[in-house]
PDB file of N, CA and C in Angstrom:
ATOM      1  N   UNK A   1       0.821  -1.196   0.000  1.00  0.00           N
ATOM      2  CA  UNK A   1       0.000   0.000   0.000  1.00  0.00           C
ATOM      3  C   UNK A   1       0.868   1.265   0.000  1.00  0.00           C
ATOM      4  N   UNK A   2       1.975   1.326   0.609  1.00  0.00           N
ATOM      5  CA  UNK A   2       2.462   2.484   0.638  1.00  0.00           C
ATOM      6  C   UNK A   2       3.743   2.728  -0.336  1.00  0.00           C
ATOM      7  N   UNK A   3       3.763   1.677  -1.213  1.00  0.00           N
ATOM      8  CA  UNK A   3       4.736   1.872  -2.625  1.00  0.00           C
ATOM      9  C   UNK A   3       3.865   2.478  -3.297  1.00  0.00           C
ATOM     10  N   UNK A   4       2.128   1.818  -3.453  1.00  0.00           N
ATOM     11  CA  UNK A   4       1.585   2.272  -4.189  1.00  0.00           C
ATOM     12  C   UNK A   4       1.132   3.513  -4.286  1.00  0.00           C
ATOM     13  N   UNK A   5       1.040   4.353  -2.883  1.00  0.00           N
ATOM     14  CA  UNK A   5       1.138   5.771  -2.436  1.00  0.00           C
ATOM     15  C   UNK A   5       2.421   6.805  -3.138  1.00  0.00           C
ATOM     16  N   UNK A   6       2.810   5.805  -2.506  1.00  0.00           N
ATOM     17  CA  UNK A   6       4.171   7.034  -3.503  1.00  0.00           C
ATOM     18  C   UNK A   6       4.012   6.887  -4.757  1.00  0.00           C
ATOM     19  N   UNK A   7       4.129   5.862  -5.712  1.00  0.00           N
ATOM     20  CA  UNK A   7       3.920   5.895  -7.207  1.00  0.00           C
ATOM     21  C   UNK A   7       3.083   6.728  -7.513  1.00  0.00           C
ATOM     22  N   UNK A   8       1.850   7.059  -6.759  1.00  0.00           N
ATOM     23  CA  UNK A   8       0.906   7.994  -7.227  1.00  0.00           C
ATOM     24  C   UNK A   8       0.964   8.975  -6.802  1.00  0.00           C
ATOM     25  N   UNK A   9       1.501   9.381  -5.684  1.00  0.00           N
ATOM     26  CA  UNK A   9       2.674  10.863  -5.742  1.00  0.00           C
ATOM     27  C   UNK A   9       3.243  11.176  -6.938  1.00  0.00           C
ATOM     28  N   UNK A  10       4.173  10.182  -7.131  1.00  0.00           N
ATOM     29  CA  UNK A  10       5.504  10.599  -8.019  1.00  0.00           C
ATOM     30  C   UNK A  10       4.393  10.775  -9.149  1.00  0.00           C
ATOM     31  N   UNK A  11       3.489  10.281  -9.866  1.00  0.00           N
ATOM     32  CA  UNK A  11       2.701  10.524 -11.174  1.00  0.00           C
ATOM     33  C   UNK A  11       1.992  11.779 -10.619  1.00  0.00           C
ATOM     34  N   UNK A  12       1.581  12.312 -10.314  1.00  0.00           N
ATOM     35  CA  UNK A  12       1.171  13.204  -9.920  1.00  0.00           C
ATOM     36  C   UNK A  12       1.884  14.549  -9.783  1.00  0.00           C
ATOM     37  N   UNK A  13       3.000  13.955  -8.979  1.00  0.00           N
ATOM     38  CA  UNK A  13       4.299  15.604  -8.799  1.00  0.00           C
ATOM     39  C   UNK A  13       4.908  15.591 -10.448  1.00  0.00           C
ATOM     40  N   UNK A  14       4.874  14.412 -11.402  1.00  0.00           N
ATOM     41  CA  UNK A  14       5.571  14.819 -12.560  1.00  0.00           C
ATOM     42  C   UNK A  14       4.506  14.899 -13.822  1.00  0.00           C
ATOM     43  N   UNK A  15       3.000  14.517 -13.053  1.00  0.00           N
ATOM     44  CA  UNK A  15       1.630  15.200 -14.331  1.00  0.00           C
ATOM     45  C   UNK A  15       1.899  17.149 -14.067  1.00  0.00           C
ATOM     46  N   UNK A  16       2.393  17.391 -12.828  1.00  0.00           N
ATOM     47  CA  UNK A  16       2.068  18.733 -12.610  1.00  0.00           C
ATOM     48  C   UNK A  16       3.447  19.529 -13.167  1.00  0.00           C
ATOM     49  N   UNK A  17       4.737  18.813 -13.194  1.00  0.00           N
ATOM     50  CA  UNK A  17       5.795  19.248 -13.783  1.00  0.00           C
ATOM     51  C   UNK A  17       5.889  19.707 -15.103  1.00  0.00           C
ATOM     52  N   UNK A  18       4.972  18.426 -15.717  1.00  0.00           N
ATOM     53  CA  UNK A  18       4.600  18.697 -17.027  1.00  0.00           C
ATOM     54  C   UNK A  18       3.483  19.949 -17.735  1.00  0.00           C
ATOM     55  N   UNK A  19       2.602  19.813 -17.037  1.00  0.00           N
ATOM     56  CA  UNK A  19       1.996  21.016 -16.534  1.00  0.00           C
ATOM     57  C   UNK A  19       2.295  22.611 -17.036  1.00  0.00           C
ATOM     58  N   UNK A  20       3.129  22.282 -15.880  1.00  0.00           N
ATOM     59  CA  UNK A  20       3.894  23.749 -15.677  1.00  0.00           C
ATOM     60  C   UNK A  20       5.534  23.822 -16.816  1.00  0.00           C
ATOM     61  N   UNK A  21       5.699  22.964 -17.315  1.00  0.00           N
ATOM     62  CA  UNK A  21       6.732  22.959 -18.371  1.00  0.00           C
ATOM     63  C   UNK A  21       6.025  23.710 -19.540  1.00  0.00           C
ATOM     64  N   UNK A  22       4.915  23.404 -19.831  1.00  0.00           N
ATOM     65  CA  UNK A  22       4.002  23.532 -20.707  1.00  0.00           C
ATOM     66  C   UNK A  22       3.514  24.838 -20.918  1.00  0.00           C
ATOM     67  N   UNK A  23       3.005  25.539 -19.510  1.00  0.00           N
ATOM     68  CA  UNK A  23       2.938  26.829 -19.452  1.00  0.00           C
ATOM     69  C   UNK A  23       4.238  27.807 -19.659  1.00  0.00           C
ATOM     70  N   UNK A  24       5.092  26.836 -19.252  1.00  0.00           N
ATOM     71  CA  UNK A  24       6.543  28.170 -19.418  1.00  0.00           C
ATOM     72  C   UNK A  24       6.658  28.119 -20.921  1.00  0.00           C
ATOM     73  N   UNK A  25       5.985  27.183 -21.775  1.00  0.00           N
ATOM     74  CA  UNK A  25       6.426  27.388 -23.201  1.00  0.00           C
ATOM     75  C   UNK A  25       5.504  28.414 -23.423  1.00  0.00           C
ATOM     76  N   UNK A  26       4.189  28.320 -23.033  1.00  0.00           N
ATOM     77  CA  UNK A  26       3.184  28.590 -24.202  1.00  0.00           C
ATOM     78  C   UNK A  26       3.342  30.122 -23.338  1.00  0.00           C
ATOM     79  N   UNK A  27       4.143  30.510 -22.221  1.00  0.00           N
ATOM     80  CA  UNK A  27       4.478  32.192 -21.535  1.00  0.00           C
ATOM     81  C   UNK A  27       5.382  32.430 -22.858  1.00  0.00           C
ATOM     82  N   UNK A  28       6.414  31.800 -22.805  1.00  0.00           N
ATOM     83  CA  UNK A  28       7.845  32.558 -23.608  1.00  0.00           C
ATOM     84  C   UNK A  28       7.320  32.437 -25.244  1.00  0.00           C
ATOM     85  N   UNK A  29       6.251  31.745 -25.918  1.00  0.00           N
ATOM     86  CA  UNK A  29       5.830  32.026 -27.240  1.00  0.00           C
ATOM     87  C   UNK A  29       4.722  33.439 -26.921  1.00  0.00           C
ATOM     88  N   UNK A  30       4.069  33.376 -26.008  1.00  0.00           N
ATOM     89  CA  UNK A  30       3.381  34.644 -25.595  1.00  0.00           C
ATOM     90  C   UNK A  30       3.892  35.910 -25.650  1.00  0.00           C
ATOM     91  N   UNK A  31       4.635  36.103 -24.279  1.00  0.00           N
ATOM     92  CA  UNK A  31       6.037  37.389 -24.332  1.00  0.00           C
ATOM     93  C   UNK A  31       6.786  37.592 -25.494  1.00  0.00           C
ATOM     94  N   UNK A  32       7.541  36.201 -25.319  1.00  0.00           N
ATOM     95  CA  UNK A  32       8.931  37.093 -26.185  1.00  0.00           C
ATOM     96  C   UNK A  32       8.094  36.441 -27.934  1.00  0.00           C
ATOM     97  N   UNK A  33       7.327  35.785 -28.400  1.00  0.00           N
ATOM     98  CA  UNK A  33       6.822  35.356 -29.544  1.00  0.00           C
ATOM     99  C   UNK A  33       7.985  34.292 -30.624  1.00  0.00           C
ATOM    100  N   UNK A  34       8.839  33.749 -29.647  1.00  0.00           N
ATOM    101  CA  UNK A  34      10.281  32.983 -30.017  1.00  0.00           C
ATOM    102  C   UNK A  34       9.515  31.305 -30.184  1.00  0.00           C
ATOM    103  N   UNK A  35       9.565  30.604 -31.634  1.00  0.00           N
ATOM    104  CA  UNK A  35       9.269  29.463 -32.466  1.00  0.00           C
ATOM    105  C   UNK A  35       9.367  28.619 -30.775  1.00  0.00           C
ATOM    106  N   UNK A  36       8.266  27.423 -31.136  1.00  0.00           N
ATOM    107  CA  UNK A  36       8.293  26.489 -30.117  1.00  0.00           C
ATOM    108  C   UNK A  36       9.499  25.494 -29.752  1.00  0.00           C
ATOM    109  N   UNK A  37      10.422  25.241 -30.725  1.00  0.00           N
ATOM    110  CA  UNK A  37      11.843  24.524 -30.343  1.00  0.00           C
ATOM    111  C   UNK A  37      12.849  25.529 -29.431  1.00  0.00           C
ATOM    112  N   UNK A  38      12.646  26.782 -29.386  1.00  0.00           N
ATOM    113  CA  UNK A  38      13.012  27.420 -29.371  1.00  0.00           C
ATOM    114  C   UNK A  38      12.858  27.726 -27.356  1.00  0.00           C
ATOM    115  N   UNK A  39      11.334  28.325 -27.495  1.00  0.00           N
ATOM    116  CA  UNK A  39      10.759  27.930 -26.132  1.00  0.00           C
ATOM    117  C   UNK A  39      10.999  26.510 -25.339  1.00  0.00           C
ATOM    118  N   UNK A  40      10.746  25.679 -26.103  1.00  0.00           N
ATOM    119  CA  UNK A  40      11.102  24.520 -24.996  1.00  0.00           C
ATOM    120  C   UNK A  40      12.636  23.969 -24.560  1.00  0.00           C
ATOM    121  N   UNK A  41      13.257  24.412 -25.227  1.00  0.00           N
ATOM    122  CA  UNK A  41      14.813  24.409 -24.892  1.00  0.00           C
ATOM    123  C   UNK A  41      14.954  25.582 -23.574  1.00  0.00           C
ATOM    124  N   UNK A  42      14.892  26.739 -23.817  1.00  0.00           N
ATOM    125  CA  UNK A  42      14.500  27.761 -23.096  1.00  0.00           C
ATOM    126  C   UNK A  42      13.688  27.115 -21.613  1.00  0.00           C
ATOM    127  N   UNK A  43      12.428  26.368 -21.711  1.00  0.00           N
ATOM    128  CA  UNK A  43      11.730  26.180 -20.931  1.00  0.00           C
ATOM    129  C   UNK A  43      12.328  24.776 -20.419  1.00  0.00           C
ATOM    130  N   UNK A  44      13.052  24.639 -20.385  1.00  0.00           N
ATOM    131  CA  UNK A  44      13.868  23.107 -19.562  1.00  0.00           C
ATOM    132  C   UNK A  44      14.532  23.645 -18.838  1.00  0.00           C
ATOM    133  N   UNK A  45      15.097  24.688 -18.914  1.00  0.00           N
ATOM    134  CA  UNK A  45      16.411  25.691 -17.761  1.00  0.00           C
ATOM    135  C   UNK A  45      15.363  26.091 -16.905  1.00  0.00           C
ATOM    136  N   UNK A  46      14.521  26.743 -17.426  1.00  0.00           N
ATOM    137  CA  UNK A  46      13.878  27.806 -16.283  1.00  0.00           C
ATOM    138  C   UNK A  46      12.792  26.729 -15.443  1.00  0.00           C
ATOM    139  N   UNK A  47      12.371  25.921 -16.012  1.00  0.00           N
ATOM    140  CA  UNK A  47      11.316  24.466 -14.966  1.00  0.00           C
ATOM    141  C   UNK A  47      12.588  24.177 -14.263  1.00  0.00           C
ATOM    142  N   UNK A  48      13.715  23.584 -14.156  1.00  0.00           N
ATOM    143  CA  UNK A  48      14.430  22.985 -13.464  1.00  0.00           C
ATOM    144  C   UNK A  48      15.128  23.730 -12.073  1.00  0.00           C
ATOM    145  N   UNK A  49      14.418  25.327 -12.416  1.00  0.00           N
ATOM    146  CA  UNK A  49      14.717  25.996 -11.099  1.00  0.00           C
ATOM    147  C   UNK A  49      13.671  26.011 -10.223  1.00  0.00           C
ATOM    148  N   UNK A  50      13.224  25.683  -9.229  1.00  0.00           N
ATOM    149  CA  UNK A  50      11.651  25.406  -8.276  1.00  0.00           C
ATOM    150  C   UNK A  50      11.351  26.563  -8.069  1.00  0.00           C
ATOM    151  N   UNK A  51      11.576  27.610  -7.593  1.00  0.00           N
ATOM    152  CA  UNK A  51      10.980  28.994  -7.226  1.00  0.00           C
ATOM    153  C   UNK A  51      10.667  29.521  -8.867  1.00  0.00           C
ATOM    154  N   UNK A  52      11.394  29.504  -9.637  1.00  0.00           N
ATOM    155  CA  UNK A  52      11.909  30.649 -10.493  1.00  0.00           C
ATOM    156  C   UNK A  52      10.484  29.783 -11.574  1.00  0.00           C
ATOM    157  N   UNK A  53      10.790  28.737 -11.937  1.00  0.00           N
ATOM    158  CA  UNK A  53      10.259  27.835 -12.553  1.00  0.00           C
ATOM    159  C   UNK A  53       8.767  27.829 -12.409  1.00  0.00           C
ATOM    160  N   UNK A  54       8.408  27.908 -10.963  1.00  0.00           N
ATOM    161  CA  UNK A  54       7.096  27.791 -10.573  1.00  0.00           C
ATOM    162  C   UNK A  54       6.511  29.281 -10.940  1.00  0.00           C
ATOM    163  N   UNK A  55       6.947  30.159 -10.720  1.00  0.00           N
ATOM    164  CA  UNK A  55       6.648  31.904 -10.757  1.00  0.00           C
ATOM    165  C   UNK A  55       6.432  32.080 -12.289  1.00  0.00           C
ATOM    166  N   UNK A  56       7.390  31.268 -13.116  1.00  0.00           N
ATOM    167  CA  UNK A  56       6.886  31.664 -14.735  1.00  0.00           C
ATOM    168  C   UNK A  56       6.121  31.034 -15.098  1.00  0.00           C
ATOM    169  N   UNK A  57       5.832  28.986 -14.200  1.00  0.00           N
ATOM    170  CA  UNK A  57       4.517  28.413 -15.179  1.00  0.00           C
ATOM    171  C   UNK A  57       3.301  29.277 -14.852  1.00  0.00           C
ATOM    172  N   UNK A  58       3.046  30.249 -13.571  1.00  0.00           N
ATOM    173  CA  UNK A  58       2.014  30.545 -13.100  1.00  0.00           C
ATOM    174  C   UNK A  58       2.142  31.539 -14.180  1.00  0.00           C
ATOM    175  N   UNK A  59       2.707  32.431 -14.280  1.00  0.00           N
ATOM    176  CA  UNK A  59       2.532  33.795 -15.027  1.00  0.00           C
ATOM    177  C   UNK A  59       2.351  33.416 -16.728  1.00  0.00           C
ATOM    178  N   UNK A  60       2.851  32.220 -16.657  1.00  0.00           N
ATOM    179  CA  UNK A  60       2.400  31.760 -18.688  1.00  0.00           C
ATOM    180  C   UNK A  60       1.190  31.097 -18.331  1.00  0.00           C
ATOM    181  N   UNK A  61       0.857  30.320 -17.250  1.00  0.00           N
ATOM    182  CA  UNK A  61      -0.848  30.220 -17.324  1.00  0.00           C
ATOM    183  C   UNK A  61      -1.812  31.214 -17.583  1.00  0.00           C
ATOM    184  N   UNK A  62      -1.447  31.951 -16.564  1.00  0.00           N
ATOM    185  CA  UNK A  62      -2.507  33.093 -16.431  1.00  0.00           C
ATOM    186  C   UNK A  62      -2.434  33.937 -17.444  1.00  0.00           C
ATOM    187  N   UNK A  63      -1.224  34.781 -18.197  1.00  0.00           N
ATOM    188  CA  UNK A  63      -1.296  35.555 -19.329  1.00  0.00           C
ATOM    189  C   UNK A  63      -1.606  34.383 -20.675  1.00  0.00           C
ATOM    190  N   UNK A  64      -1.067  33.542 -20.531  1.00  0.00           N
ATOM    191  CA  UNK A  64      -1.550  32.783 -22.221  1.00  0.00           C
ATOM    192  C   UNK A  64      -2.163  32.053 -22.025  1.00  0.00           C
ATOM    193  N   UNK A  65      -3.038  31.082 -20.889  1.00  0.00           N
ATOM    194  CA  UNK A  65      -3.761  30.564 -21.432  1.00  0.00           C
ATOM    195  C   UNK A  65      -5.228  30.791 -21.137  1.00  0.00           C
ATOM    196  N   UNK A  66      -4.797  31.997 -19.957  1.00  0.00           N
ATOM    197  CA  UNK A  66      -6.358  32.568 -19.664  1.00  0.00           C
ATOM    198  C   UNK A  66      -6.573  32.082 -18.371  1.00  0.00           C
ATOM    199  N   UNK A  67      -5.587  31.632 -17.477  1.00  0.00           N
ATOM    200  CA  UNK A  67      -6.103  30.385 -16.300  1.00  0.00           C
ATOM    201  C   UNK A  67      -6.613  31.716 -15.369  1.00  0.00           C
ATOM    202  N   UNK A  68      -7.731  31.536 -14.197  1.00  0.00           N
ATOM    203  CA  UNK A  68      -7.463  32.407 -13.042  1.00  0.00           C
ATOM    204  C   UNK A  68      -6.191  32.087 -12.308  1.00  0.00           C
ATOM    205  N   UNK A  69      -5.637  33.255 -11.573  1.00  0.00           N
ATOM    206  CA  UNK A  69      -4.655  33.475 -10.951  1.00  0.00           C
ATOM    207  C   UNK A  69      -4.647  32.583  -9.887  1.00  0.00           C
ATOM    208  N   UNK A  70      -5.815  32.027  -8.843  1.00  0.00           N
ATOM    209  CA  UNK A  70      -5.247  31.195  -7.851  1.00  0.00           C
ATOM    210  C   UNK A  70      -5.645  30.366  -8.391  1.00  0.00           C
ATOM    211  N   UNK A  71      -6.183  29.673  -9.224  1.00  0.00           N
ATOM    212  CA  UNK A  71      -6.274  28.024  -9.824  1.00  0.00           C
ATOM    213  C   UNK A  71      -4.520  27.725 -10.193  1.00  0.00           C
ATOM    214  N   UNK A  72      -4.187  28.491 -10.922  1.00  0.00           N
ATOM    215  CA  UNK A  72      -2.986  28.254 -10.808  1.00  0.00           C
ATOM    216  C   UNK A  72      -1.869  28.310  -9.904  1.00  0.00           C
ATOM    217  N   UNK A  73      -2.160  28.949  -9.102  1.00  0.00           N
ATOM    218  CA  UNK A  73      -1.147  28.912  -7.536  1.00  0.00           C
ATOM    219  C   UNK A  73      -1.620  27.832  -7.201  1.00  0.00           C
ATOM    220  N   UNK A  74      -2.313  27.357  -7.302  1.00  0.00           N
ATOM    221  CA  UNK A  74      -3.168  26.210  -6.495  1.00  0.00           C
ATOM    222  C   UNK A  74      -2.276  24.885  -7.009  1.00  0.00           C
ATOM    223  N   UNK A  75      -2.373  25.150  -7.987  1.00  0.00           N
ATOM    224  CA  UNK A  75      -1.957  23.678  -9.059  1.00  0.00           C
ATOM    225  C   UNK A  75      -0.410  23.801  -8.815  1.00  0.00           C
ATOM    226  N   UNK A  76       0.512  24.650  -9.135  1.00  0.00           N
ATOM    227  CA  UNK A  76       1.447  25.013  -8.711  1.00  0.00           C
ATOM    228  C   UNK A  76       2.552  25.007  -7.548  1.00  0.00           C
ATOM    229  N   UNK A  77       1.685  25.277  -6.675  1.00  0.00           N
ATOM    230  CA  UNK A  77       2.850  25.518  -5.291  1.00  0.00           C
ATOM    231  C   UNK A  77       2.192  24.246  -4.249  1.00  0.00           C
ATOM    232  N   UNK A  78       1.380  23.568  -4.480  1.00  0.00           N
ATOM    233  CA  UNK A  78       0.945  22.110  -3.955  1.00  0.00           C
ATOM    234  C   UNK A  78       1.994  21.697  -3.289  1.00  0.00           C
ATOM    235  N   UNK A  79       3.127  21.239  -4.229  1.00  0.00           N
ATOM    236  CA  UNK A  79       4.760  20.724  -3.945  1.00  0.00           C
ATOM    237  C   UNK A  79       5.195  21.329  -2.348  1.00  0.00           C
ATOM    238  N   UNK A  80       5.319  22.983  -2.336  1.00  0.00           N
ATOM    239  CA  UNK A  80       5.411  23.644  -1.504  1.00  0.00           C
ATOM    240  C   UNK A  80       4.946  23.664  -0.061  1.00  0.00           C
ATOM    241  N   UNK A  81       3.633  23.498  -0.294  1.00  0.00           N
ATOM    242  CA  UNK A  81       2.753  23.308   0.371  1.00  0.00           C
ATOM    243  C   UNK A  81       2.736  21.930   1.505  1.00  0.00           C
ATOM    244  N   UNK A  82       2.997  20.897   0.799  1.00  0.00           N
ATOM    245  CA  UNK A  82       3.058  19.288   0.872  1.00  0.00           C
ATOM    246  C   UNK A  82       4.407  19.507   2.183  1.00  0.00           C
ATOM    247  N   UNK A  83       5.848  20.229   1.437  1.00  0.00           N
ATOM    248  CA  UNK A  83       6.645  20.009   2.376  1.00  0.00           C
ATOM    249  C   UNK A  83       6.930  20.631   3.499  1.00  0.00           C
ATOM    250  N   UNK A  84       6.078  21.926   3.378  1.00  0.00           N
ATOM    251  CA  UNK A  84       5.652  22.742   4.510  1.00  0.00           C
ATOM    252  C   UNK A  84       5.434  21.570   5.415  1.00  0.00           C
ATOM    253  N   UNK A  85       4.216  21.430   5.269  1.00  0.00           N
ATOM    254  CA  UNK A  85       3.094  20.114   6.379  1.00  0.00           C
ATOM    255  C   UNK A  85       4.639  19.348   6.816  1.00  0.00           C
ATOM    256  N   UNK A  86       4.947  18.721   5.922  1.00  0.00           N
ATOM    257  CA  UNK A  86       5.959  17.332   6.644  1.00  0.00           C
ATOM    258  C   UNK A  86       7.240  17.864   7.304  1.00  0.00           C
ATOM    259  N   UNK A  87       7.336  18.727   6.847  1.00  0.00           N
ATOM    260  CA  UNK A  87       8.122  19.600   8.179  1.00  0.00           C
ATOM    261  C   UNK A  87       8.092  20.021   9.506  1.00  0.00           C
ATOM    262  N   UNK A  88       6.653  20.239   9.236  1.00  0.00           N
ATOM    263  CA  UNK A  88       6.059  21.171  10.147  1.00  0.00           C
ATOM    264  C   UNK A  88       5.841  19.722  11.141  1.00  0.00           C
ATOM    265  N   UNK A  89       5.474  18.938  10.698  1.00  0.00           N
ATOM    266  CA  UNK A  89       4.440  17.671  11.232  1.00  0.00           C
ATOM    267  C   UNK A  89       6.175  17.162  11.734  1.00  0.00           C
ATOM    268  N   UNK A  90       7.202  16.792  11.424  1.00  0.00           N
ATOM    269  CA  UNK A  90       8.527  15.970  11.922  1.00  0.00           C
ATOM    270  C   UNK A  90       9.031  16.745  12.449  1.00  0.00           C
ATOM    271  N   UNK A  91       9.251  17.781  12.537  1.00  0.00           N
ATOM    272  CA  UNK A  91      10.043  18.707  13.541  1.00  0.00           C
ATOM    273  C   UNK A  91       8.800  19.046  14.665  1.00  0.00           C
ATOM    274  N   UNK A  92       7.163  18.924  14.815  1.00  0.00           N
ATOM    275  CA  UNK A  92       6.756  19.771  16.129  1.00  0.00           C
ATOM    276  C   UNK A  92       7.125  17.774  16.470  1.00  0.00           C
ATOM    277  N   UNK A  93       6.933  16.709  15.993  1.00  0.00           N
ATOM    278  CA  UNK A  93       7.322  15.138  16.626  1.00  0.00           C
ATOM    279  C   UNK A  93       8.208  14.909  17.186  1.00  0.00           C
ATOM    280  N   UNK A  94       9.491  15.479  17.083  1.00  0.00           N
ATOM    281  CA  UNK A  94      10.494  15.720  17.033  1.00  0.00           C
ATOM    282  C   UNK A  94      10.686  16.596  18.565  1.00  0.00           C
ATOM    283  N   UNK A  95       9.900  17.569  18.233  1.00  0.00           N
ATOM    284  CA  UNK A  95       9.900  18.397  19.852  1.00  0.00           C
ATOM    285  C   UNK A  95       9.937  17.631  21.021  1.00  0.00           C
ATOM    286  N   UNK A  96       8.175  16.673  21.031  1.00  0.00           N
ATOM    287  CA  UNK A  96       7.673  15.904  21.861  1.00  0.00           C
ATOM    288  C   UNK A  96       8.078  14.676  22.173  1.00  0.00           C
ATOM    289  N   UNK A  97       8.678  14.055  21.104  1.00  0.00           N
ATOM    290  CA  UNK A  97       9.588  12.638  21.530  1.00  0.00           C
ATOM    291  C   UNK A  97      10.196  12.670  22.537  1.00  0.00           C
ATOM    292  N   UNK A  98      10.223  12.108  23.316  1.00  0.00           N
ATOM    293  CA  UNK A  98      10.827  11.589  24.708  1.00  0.00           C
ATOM    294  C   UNK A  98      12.170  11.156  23.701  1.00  0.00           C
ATOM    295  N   UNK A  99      13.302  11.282  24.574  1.00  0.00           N
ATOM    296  CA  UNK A  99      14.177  10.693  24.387  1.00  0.00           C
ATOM    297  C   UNK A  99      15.228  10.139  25.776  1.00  0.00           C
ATOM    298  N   UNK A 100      14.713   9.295  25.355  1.00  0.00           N
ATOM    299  CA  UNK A 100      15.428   7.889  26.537  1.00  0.00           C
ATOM    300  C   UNK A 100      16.330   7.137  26.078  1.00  0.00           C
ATOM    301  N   UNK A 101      17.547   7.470  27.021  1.00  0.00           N
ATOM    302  CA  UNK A 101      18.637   6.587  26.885  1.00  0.00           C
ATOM    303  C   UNK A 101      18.920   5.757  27.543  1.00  0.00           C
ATOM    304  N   UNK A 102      20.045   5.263  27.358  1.00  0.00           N
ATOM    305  CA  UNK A 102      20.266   3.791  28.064  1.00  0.00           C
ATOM    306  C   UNK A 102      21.348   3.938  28.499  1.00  0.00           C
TER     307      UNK A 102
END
């Protein structure tokens, strides 16, 4: 059960990668109006940065494909969001653990 959890994470964190790869093309044919081989070469550097990456799929959603602004934060910063929680959740565990030695 819990391989199968993650597999459907991992399809999921890389349906949304794709996603947002997608929007950084169809931003940089928008803006700069530069041929699609062109953009997606372009758009492999700038996805592979997480802040930087995430800030342009949102801004090529919303200017080119028409998305509302928080549907796309939404879809977007999930990732963010996700490791907030498991942080938040292992470090306050982390507080409260007894730790007993021997």
């Amino acid at each position: 059960m819990k391989n199968a959890l993650i597999a459907l994470a991992v399809i999921i964190y890389l349906g949304t990668g794709l996603i947002q790869f997608f929007a950084i093309i169809s931003g940089l044919q928008h803006w700069i109006g530069t041929p699609i081989i062109i953009s997606g070469i372009v758009a492999i550097f700038i996805a592979w940065l997480p802040v930087i990456g995430t800030i342009v799929g949102i801004i090529g959603a919303v200017k080119s494909r028409g998305w509302q602004w928080y549907s796309a934060v939404i879809l977007f910063c999930w990732p963010f969001v996700v490791y907030l929680l498991v942080i938040l959740i292992y470090g306050t565990a982390g507080i409260f653990k007894r730790h007993v030695e021997f």
